[in-house]
N, C-alpha and C. Protein backbone atom coordinates (compact mmCIF):
# COMPACT_ATOMS: atom_id res chain seq x y z
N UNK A 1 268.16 -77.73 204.91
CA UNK A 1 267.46 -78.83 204.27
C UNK A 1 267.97 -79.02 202.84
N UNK A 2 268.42 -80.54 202.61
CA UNK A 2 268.64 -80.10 201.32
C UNK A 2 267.58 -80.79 200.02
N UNK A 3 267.62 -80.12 199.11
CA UNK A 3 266.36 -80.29 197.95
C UNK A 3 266.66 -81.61 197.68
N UNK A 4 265.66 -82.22 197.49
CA UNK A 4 265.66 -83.69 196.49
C UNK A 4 264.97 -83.08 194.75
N UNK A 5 265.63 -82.90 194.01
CA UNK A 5 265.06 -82.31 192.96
C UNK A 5 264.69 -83.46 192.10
N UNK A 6 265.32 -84.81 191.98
CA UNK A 6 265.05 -85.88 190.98
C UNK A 6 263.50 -86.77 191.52
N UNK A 7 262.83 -86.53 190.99
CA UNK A 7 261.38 -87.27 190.85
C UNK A 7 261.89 -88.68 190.66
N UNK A 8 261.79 -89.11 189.46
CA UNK A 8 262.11 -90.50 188.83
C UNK A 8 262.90 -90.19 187.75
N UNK A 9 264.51 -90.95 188.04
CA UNK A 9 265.27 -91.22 186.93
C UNK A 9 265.04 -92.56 185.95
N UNK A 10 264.39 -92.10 185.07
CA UNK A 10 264.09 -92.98 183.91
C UNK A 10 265.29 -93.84 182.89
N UNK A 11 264.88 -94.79 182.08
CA UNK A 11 265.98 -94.98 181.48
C UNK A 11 266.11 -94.13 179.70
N UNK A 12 264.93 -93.15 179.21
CA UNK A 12 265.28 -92.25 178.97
C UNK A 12 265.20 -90.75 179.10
N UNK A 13 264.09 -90.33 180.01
CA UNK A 13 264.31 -88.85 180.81
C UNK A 13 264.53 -89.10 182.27
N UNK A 14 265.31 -88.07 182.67
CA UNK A 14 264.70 -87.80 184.16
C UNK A 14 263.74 -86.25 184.48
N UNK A 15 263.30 -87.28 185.29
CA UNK A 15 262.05 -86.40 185.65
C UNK A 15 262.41 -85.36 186.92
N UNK A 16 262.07 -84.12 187.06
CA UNK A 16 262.67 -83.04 188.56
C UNK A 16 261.39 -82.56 188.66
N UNK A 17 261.89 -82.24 190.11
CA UNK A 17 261.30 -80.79 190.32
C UNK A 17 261.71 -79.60 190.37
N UNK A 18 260.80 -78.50 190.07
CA UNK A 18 261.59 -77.46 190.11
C UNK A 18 261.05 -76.46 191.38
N UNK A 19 262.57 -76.01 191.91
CA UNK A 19 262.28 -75.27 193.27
C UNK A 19 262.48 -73.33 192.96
N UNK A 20 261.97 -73.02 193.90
CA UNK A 20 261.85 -71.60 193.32
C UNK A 20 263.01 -70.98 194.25
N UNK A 21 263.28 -69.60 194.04
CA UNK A 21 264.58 -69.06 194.65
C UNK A 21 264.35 -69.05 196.35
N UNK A 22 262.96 -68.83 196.63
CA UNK A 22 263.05 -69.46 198.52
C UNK A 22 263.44 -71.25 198.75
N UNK A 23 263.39 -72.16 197.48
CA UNK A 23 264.02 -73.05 197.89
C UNK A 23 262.52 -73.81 198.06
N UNK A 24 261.92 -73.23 197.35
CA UNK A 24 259.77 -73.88 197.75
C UNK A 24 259.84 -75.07 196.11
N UNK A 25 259.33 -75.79 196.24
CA UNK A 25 258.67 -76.52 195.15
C UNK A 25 256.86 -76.88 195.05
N UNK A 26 256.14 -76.09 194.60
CA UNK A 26 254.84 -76.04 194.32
C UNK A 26 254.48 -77.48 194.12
N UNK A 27 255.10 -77.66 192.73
CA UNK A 27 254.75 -78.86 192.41
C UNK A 27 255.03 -80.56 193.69
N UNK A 28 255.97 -80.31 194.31
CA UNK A 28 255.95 -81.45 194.87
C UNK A 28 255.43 -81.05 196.51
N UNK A 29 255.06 -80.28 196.79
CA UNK A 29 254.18 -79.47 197.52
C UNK A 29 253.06 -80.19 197.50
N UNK A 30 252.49 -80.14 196.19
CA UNK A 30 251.01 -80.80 195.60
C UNK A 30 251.24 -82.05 195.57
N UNK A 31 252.68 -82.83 195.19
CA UNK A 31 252.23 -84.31 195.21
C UNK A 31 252.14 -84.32 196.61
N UNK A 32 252.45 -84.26 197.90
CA UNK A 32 253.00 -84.64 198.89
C UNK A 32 251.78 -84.59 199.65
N UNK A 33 250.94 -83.59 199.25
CA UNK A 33 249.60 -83.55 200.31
C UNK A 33 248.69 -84.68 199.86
N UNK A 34 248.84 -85.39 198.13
CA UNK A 34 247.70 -85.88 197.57
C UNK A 34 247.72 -87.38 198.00
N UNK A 35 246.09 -87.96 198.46
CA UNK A 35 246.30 -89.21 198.76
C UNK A 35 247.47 -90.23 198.27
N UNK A 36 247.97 -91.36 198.54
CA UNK A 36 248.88 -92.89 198.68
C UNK A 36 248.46 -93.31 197.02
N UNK A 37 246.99 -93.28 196.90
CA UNK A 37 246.83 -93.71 195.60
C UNK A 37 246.70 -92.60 194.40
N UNK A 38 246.06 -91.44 194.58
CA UNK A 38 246.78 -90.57 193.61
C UNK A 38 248.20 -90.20 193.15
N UNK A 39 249.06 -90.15 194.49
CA UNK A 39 250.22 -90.32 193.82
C UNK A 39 250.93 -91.63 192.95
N UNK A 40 250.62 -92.29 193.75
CA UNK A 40 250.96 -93.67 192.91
C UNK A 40 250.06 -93.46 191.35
N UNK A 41 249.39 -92.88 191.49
CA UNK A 41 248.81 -92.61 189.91
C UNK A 41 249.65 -92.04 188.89
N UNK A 42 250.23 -90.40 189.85
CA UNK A 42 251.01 -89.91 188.69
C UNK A 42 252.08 -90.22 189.07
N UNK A 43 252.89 -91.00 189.59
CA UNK A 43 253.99 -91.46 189.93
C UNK A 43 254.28 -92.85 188.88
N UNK A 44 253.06 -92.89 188.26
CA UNK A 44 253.00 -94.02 187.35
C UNK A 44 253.47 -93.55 185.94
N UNK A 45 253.04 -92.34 185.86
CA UNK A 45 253.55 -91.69 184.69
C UNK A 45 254.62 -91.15 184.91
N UNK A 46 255.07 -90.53 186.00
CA UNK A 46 256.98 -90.58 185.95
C UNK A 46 257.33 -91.53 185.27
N UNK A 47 257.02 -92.62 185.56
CA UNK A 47 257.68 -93.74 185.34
C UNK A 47 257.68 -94.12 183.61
N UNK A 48 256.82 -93.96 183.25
CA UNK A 48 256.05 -94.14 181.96
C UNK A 48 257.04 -93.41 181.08
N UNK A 49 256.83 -91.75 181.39
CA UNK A 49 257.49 -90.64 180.91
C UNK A 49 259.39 -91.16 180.96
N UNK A 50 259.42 -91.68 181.65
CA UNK A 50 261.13 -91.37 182.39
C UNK A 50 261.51 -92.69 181.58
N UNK A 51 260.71 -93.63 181.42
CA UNK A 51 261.14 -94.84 180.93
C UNK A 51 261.04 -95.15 179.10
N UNK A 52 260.16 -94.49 178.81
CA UNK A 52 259.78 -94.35 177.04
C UNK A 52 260.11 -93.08 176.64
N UNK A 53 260.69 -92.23 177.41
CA UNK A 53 260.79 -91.12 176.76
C UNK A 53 259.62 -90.27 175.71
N UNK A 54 258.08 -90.51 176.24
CA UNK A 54 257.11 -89.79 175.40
C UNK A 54 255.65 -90.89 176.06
N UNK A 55 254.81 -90.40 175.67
CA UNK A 55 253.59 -90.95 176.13
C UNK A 55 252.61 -89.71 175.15
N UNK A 56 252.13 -90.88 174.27
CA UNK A 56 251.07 -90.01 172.76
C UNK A 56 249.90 -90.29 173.49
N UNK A 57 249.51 -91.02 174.53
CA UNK A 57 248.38 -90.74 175.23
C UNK A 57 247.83 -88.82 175.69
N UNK A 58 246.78 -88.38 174.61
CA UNK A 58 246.49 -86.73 175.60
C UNK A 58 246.01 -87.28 176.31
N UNK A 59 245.40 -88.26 176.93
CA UNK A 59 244.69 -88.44 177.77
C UNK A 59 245.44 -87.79 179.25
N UNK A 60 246.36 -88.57 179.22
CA UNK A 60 247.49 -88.51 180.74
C UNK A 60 248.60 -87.47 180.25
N UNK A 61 249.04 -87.13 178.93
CA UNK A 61 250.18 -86.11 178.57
C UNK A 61 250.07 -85.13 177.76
N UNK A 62 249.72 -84.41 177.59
CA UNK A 62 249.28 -82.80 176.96
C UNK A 62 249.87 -81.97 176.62
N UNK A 63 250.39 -81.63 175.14
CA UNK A 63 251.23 -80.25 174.97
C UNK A 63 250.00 -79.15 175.05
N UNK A 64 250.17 -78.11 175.97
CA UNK A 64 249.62 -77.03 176.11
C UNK A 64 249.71 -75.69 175.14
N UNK A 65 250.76 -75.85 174.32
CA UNK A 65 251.61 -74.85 174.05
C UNK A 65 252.78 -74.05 174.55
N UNK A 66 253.29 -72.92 173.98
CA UNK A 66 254.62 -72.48 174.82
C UNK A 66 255.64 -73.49 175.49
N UNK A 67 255.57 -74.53 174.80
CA UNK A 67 256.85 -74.99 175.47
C UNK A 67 256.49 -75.71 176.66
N UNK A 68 255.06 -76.21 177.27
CA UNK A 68 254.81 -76.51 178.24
C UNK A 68 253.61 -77.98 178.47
N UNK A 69 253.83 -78.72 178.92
CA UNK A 69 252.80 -80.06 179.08
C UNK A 69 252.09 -80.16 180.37
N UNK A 70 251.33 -81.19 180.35
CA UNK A 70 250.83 -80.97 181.42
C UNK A 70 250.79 -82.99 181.60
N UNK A 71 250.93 -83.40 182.74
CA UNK A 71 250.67 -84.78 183.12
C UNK A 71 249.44 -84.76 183.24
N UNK A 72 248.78 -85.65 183.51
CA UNK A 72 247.26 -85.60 183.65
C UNK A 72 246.97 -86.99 184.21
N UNK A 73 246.20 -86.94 185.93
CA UNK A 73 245.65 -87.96 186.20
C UNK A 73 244.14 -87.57 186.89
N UNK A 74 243.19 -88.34 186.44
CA UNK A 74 242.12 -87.97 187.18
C UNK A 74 241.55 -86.50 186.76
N UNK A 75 241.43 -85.26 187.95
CA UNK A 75 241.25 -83.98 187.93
C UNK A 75 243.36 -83.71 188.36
N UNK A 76 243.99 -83.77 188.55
CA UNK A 76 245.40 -83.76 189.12
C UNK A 76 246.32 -83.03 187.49
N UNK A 77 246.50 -82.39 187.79
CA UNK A 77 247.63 -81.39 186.52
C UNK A 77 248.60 -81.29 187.24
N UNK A 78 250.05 -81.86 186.37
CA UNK A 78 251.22 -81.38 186.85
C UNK A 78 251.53 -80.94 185.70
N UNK A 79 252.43 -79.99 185.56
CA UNK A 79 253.08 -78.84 184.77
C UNK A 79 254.43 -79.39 184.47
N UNK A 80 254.91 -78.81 183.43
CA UNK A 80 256.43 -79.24 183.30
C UNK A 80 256.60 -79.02 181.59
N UNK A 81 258.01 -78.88 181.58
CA UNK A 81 258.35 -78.61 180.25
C UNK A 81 259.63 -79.45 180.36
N UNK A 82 260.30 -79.51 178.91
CA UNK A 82 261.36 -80.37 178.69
C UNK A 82 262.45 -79.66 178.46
N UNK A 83 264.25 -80.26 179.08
CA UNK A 83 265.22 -79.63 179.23
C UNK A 83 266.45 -80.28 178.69
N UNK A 84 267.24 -79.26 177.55
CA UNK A 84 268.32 -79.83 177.70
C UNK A 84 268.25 -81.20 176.90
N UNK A 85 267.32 -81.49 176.70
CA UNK A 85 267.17 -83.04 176.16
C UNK A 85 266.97 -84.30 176.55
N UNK A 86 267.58 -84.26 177.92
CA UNK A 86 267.12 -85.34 178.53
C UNK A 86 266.31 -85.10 180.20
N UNK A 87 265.80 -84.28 180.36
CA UNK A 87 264.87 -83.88 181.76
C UNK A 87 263.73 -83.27 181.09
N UNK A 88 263.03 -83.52 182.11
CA UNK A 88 261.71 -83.08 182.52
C UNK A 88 261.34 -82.34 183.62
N UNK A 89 261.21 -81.11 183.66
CA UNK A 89 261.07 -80.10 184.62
C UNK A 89 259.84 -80.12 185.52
N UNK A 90 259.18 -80.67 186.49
CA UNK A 90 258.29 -80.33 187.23
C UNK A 90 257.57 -79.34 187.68
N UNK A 91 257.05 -78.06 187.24
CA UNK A 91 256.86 -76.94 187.70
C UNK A 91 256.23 -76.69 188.96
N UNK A 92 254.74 -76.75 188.48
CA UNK A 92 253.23 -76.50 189.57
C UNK A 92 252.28 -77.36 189.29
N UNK A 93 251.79 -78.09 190.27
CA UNK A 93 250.65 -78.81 189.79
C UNK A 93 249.37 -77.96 190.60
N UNK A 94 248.18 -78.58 189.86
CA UNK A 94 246.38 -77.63 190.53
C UNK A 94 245.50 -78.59 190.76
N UNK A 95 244.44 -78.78 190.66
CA UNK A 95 243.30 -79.26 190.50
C UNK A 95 242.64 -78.91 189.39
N UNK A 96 242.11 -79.54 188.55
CA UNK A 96 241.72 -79.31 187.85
C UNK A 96 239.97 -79.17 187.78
N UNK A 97 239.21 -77.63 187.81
CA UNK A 97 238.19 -78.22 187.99
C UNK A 97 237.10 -77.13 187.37
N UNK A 98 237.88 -76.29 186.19
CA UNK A 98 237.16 -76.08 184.93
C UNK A 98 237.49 -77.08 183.47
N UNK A 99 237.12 -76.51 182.47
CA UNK A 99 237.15 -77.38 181.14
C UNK A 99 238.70 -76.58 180.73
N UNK A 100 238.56 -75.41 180.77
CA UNK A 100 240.49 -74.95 180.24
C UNK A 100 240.97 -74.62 181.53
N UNK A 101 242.34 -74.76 181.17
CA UNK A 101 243.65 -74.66 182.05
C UNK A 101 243.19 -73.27 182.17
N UNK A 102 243.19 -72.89 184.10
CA UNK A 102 243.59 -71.48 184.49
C UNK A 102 244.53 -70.81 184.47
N UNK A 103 245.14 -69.78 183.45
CA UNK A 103 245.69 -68.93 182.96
C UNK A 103 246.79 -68.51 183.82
N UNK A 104 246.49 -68.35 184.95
CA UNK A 104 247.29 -68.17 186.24
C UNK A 104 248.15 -69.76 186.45
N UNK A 105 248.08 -70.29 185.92
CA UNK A 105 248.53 -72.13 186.10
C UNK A 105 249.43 -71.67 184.96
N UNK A 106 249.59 -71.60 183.81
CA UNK A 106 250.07 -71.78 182.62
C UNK A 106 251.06 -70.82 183.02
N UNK A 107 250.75 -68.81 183.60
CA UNK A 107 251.75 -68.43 183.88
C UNK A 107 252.81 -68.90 184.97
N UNK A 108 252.48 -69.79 185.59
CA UNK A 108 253.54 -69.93 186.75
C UNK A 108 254.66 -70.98 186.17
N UNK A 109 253.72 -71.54 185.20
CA UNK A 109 254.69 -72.57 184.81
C UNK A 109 255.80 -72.04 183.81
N UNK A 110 254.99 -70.65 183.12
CA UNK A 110 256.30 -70.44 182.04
C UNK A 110 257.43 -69.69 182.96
N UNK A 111 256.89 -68.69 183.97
CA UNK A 111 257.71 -67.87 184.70
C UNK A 111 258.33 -68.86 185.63
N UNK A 112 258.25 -70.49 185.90
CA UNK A 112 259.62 -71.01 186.09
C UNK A 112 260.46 -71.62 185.12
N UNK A 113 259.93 -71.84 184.01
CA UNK A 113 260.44 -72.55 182.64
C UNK A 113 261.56 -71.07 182.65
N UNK A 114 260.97 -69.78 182.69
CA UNK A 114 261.99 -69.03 182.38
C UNK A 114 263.19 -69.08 183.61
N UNK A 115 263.07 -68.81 184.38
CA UNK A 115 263.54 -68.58 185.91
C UNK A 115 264.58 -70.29 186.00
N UNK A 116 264.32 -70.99 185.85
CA UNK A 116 264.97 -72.09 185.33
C UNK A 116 265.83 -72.69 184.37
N UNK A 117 265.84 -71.98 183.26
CA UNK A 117 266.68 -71.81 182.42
C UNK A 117 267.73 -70.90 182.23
N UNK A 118 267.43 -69.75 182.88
CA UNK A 118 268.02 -68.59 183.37
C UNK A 118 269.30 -69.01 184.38
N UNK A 119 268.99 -69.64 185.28
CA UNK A 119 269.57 -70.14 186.83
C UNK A 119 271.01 -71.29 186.01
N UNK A 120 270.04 -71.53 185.35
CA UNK A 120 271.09 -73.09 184.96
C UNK A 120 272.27 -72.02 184.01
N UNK A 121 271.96 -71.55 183.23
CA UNK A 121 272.64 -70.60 182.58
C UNK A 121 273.84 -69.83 182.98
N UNK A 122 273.15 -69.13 184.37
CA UNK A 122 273.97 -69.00 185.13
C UNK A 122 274.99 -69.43 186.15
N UNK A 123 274.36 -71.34 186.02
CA UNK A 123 275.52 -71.74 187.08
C UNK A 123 274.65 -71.48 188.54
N UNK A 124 273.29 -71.26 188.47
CA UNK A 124 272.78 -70.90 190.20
C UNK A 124 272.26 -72.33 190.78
N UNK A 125 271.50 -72.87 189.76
CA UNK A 125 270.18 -73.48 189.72
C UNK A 125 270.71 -75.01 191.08
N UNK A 126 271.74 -75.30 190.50
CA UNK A 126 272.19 -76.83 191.61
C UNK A 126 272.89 -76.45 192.46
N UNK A 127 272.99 -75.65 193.12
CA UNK A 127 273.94 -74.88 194.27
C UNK A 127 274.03 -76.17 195.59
């Protein structure tokens, strides 16, 4: 099978996903199960993101810290950090359905932010 890693190529980021070394992507895992109109929700902000290069709305875009944001539609968190300068990394998305981000969410996202940067480094990551 081969990966589709590009979400939405914007006209100034592109947006990915990121797949883990079994070749799994969490994050688009989560879009894929979520209703026609939730995705079209955050598929709206790909677009947003990929096309303005930034969105000062926290409402829908969130620096978390460490290097890491979060999209935001509804209760719907997608994860992702920025690459290289012009991408946007897709990590893991959750549900959102305390008041703070679950801790276990934030680590998965840095331990692919690392694992991802690492790969590319090495020449693994687009095989």
């Amino acid at each position: 099978m081969k990966k589709e890693f590009i979400a939405y190529a914007g006209e100034k980021l592109i947006i990915e996903w990121y797949f883990d070394n079994r070749d799994k992507s969490q994050g688009l895992d989560y879009f894929e199960k979520l209703p026609k109109a939730r995705q079209n929700k955050i598929f709206y902000l790909f677009r947003w993101l990929g096309n303005s290069g930034k969105i000062l709305n926290q409402k829908k875009f969130r620096y978390e810290g460490d290097k890491i944001y979060a999209l935001k539609v509804s209760q719907d968190r997608f994860l992702c950090f920025f690459f290289d300068g012009n991408k946007v990394i897709i990590t893991n998305a959750y549900q959102k359905k305390t008041a703070k981000m679950p801790p276990k969410e934030k680590e998965k996202s840095l331990n692919a932010r690392k694992n991802y940067i690492d790969w590319c480094k090495e020449g693994r990551y687009y095989e």
